[in-house]
PDB file of N, CA and C in Angstrom:
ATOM      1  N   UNK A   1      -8.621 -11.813  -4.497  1.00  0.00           N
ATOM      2  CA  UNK A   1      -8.676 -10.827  -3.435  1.00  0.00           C
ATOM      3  C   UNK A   1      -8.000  -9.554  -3.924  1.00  0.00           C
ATOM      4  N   UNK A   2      -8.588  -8.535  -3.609  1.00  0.00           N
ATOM      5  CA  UNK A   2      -7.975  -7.329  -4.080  1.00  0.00           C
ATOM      6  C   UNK A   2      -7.069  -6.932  -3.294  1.00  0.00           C
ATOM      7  N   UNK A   3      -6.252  -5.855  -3.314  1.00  0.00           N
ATOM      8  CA  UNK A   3      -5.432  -5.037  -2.120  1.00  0.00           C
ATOM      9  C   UNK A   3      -5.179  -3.962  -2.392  1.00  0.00           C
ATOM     10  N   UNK A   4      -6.197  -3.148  -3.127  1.00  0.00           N
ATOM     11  CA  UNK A   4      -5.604  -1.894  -3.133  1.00  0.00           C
ATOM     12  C   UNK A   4      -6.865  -1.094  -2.680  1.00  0.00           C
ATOM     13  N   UNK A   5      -6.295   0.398  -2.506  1.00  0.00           N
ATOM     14  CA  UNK A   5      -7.160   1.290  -2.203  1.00  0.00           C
ATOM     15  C   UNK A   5      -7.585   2.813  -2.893  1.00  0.00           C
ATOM     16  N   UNK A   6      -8.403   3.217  -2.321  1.00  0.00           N
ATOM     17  CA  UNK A   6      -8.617   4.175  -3.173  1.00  0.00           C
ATOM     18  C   UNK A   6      -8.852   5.329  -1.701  1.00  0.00           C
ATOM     19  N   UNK A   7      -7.735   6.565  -2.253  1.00  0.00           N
ATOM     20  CA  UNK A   7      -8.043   7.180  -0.931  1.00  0.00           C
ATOM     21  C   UNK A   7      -9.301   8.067  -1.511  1.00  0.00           C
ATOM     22  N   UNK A   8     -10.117   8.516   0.102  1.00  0.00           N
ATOM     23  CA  UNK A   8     -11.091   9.042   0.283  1.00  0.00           C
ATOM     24  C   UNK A   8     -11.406  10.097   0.631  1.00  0.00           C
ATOM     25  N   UNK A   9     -11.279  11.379  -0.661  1.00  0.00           N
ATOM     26  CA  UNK A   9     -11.066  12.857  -0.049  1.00  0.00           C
ATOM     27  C   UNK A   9     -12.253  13.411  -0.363  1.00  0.00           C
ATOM     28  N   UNK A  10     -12.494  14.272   1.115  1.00  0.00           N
ATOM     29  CA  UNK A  10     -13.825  14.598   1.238  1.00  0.00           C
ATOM     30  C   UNK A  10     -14.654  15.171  -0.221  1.00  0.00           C
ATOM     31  N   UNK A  11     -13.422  15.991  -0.985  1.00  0.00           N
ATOM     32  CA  UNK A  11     -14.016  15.859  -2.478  1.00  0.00           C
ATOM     33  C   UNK A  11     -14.227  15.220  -3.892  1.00  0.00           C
ATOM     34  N   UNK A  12     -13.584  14.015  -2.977  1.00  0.00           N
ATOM     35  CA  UNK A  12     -13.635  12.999  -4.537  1.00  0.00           C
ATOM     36  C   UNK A  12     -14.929  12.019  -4.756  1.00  0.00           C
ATOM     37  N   UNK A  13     -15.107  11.181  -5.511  1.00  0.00           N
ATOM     38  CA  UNK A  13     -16.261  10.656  -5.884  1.00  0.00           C
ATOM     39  C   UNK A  13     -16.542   9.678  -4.926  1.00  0.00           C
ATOM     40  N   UNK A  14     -15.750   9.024  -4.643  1.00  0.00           N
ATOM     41  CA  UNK A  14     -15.489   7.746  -3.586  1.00  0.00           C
ATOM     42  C   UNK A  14     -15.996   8.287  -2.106  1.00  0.00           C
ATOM     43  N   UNK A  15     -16.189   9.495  -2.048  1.00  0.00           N
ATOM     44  CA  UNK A  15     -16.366  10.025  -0.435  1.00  0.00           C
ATOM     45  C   UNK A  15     -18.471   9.677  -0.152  1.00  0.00           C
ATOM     46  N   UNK A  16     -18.728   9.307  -1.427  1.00  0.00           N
ATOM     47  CA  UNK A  16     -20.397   8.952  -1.472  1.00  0.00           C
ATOM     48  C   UNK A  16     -20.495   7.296  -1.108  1.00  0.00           C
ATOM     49  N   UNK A  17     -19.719   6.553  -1.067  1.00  0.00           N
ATOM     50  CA  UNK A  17     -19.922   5.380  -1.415  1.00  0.00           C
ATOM     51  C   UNK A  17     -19.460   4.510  -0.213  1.00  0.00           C
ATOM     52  N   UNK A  18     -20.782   4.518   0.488  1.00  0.00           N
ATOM     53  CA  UNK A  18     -21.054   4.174   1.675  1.00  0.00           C
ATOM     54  C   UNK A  18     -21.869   2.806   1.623  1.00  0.00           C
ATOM     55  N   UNK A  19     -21.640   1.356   2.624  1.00  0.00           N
ATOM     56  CA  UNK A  19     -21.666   0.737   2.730  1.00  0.00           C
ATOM     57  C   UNK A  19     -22.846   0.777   3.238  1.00  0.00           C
ATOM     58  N   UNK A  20     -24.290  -0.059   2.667  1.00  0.00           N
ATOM     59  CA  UNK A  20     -25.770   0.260   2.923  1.00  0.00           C
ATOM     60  C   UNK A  20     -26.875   1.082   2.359  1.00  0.00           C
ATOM     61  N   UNK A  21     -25.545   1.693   1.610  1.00  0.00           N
ATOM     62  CA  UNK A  21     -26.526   2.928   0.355  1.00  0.00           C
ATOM     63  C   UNK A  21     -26.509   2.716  -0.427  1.00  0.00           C
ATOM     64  N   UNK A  22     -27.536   3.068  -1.431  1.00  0.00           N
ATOM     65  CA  UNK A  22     -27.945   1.961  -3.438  1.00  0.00           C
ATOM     66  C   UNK A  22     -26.421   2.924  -3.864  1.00  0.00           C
ATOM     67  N   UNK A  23     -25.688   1.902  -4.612  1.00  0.00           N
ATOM     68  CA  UNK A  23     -24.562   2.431  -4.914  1.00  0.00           C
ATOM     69  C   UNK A  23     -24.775   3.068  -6.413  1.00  0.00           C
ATOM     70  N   UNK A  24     -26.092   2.634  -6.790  1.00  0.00           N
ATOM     71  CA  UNK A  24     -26.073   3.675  -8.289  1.00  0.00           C
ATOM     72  C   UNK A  24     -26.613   4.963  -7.576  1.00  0.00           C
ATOM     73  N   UNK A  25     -26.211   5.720  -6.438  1.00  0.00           N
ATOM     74  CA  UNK A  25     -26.528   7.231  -6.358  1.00  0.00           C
ATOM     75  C   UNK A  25     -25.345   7.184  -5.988  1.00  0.00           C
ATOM     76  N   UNK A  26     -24.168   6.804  -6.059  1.00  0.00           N
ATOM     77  CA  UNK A  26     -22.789   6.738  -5.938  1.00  0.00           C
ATOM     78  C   UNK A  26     -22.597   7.574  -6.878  1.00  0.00           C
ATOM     79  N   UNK A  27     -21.411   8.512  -6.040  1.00  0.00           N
ATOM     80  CA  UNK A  27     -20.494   9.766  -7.440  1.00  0.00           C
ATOM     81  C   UNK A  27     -20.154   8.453  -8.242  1.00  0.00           C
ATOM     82  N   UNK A  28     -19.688   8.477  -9.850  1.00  0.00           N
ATOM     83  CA  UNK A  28     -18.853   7.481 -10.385  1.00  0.00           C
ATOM     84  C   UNK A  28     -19.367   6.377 -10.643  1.00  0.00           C
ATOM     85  N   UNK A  29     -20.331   5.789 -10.399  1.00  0.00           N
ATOM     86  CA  UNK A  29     -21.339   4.911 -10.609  1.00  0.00           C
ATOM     87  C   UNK A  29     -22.349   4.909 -11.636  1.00  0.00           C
ATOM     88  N   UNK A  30     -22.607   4.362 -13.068  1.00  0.00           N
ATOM     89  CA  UNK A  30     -23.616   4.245 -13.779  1.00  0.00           C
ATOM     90  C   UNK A  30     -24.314   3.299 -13.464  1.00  0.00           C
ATOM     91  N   UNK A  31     -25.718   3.549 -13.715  1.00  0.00           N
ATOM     92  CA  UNK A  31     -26.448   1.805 -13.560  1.00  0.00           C
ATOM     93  C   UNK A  31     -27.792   2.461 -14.674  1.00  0.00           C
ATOM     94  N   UNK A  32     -28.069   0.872 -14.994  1.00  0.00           N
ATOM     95  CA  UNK A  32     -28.892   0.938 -15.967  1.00  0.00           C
ATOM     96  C   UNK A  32     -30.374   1.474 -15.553  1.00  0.00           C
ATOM     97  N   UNK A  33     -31.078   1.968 -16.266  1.00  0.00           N
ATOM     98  CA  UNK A  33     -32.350   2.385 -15.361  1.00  0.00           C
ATOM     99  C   UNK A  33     -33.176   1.712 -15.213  1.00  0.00           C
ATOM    100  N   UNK A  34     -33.024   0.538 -16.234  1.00  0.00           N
ATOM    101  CA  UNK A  34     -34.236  -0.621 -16.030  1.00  0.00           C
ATOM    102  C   UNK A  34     -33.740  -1.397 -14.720  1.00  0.00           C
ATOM    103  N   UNK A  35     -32.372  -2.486 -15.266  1.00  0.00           N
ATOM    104  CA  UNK A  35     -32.107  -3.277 -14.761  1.00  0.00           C
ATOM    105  C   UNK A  35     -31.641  -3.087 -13.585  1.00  0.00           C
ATOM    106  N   UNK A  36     -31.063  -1.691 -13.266  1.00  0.00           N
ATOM    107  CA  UNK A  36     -30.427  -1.666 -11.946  1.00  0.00           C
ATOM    108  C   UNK A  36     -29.196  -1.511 -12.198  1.00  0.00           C
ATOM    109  N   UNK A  37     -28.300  -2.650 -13.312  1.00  0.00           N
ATOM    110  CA  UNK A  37     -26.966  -3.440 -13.129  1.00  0.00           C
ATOM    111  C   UNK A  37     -25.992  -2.137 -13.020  1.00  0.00           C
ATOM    112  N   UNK A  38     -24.933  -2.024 -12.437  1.00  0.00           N
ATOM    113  CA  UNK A  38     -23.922  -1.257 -12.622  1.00  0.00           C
ATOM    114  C   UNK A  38     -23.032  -1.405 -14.013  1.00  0.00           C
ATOM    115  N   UNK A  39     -22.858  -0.208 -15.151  1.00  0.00           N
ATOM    116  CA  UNK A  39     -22.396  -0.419 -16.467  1.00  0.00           C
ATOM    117  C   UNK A  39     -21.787   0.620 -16.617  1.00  0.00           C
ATOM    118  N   UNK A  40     -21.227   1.549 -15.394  1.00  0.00           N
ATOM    119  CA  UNK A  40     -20.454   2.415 -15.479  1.00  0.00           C
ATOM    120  C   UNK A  40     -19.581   2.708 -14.132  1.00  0.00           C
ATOM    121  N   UNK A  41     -18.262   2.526 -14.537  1.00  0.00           N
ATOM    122  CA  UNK A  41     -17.711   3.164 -13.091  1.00  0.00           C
ATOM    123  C   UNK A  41     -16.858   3.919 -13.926  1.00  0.00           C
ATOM    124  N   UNK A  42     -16.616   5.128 -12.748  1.00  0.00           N
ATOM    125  CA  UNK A  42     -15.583   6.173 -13.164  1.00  0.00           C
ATOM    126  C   UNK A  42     -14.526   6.505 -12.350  1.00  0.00           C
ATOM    127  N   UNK A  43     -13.371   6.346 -11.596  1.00  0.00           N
ATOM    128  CA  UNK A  43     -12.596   6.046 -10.951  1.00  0.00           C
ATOM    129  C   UNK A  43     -11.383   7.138 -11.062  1.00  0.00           C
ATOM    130  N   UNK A  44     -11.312   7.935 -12.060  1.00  0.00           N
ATOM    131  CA  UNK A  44     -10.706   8.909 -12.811  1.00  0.00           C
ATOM    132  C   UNK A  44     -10.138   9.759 -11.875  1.00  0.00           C
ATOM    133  N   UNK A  45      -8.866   9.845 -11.549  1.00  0.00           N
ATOM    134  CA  UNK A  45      -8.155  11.015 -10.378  1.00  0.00           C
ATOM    135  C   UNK A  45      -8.526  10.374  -9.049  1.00  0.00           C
ATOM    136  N   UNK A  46      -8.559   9.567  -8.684  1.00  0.00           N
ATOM    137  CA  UNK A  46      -9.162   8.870  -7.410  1.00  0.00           C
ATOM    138  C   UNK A  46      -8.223   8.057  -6.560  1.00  0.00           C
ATOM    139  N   UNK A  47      -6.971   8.431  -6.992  1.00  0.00           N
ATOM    140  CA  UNK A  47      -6.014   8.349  -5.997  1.00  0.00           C
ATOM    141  C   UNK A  47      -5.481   6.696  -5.611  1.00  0.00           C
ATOM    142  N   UNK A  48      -5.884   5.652  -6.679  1.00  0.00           N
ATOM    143  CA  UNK A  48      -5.833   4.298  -6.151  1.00  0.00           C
ATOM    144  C   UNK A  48      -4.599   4.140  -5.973  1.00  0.00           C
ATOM    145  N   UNK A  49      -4.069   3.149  -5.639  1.00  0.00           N
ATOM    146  CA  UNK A  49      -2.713   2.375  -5.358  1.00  0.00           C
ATOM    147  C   UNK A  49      -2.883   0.921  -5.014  1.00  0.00           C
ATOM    148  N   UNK A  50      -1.941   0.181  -4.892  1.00  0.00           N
ATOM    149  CA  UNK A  50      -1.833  -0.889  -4.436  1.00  0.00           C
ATOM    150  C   UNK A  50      -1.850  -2.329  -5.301  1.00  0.00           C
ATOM    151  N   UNK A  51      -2.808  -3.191  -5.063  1.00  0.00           N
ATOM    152  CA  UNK A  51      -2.692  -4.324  -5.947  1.00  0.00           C
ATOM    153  C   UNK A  51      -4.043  -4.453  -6.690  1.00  0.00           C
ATOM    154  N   UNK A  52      -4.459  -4.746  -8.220  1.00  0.00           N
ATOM    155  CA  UNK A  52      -5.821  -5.516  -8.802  1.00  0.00           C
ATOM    156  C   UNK A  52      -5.484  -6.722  -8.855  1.00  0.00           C
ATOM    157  N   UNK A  53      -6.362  -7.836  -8.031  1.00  0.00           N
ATOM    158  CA  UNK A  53      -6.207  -9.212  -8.490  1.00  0.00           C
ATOM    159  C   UNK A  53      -7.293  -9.526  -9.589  1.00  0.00           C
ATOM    160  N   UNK A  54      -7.394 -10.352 -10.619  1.00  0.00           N
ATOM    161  CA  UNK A  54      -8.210 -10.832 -11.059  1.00  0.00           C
ATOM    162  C   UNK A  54      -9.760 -11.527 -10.626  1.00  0.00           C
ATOM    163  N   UNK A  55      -9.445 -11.619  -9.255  1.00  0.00           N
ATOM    164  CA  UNK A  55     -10.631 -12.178  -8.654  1.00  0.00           C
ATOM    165  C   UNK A  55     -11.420 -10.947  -7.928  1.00  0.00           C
ATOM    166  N   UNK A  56     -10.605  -9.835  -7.556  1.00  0.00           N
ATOM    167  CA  UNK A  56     -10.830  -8.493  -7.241  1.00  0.00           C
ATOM    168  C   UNK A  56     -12.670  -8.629  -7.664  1.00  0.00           C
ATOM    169  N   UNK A  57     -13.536  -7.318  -7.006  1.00  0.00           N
ATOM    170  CA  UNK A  57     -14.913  -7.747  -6.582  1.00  0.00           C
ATOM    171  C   UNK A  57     -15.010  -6.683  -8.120  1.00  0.00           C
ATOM    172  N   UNK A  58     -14.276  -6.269  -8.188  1.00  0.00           N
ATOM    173  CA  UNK A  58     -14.325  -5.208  -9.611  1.00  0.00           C
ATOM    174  C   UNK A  58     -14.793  -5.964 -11.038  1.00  0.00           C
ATOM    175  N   UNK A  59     -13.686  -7.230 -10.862  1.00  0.00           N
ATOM    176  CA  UNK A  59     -13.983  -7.830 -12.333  1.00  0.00           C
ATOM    177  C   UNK A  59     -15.368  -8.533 -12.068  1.00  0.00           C
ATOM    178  N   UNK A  60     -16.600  -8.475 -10.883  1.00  0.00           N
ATOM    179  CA  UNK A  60     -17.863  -9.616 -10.905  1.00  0.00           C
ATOM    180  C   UNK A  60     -19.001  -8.214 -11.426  1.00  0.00           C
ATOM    181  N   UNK A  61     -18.389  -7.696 -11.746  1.00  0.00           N
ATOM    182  CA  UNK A  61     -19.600  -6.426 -12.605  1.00  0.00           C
ATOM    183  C   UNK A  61     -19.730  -7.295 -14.133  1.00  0.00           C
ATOM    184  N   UNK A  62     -20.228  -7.846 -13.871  1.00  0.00           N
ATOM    185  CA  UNK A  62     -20.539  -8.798 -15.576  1.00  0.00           C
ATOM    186  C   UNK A  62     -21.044  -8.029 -16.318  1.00  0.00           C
ATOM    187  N   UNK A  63     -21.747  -6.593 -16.194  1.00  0.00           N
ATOM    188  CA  UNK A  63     -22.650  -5.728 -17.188  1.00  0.00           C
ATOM    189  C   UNK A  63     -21.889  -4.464 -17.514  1.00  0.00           C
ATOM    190  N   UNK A  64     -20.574  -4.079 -16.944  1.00  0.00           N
ATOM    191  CA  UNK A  64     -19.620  -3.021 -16.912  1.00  0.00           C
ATOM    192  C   UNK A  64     -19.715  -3.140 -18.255  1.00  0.00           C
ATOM    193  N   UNK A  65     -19.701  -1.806 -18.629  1.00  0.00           N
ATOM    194  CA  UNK A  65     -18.977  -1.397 -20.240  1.00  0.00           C
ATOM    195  C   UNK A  65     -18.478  -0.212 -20.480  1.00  0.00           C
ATOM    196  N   UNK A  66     -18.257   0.619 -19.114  1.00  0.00           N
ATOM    197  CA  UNK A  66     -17.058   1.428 -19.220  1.00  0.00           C
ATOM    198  C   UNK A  66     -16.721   1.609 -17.957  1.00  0.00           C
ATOM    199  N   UNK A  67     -15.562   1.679 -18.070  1.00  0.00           N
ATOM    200  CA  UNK A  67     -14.465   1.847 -16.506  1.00  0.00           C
ATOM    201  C   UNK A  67     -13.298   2.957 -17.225  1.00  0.00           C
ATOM    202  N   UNK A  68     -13.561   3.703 -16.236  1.00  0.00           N
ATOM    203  CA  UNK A  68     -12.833   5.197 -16.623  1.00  0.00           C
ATOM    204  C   UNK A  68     -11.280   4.991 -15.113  1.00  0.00           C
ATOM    205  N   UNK A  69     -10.163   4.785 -15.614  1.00  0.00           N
ATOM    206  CA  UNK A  69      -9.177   5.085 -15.088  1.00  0.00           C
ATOM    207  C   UNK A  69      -8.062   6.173 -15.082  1.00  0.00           C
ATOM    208  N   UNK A  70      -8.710   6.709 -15.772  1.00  0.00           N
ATOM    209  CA  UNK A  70      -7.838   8.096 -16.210  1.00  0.00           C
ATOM    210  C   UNK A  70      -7.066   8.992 -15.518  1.00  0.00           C
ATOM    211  N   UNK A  71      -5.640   9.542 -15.534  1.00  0.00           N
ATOM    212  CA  UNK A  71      -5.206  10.183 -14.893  1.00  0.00           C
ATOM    213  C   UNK A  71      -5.048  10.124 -13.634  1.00  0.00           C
ATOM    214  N   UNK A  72      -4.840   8.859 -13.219  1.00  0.00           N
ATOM    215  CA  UNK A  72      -4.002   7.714 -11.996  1.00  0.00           C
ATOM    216  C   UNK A  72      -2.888   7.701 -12.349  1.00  0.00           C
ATOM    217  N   UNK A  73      -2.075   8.008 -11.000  1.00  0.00           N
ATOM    218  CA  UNK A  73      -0.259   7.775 -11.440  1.00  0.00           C
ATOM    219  C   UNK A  73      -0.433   6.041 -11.022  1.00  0.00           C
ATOM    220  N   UNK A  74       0.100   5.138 -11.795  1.00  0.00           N
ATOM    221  CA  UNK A  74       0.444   4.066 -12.124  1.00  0.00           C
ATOM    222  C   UNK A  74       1.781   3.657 -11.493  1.00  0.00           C
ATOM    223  N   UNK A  75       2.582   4.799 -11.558  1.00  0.00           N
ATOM    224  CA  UNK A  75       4.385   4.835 -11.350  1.00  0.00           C
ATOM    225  C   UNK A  75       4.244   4.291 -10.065  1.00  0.00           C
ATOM    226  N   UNK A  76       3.607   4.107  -8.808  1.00  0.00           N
ATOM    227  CA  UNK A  76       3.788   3.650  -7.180  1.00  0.00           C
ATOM    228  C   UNK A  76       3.363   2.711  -7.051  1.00  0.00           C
ATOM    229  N   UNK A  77       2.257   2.464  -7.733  1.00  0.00           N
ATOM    230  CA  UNK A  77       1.465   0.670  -7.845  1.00  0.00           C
ATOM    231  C   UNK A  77       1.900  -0.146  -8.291  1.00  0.00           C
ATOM    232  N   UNK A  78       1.364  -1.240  -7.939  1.00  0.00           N
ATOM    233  CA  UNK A  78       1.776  -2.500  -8.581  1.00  0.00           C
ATOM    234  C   UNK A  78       0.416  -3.051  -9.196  1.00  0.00           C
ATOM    235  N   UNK A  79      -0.356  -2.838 -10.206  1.00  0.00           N
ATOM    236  CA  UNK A  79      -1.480  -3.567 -10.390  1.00  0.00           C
ATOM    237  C   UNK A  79      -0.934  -4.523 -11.408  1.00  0.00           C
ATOM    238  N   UNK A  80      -1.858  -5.872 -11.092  1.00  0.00           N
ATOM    239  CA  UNK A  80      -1.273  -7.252 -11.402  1.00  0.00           C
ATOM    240  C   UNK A  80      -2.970  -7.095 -12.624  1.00  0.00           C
ATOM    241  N   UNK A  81      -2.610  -6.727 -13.732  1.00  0.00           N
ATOM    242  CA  UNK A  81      -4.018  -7.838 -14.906  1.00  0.00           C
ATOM    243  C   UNK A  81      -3.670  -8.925 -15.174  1.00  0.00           C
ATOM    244  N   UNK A  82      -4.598  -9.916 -15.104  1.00  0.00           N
ATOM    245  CA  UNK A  82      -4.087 -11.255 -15.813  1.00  0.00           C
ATOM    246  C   UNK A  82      -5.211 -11.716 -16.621  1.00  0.00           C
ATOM    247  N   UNK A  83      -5.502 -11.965 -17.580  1.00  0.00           N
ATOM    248  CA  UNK A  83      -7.047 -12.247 -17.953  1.00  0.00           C
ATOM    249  C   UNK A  83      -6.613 -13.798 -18.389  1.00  0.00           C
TER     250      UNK A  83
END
């Protein structure tokens, strides 16, 4: 289970990514053009906090091959990796 969040400012990427809409027209979102699969997220300045669990819905992207975290303050969170 995850517990963290990502706040949602009317200008950040996350403000597209609406529950019912193909999430590859998501800001921050790659997907393949054949397959569909999501193989890119970009998350970069997006304000997260809180907890990553390992079971988190993040790690069931089995086709991810880049995840951009960049320039997140880290210093207030607690994210837990465990592989």
């Amino acid at each position: 289970m995850s517990s963290f969040r990502i706040d949602t400012y009317p200008y950040s990427k996350t403000a597209t990514w609406k529950n019912g809409t193909d999430c590859c027209s998501w800001n921050g979102v790659t997907c393949d053009t054949i397959s569909g699969h999501v193989v890119g997220l970009n998350l970069a300045n997006e304000g997260i906090e809180g907890q990553l669990h390992p079971n988190s819905t993040l790690f069931h992207l089995p086709h991810l091959q880049s995840l951009d975290l960049s320039n997140i303050d880290f210093l207030d969170s607690h994210f837990h990796f465990k592989f």
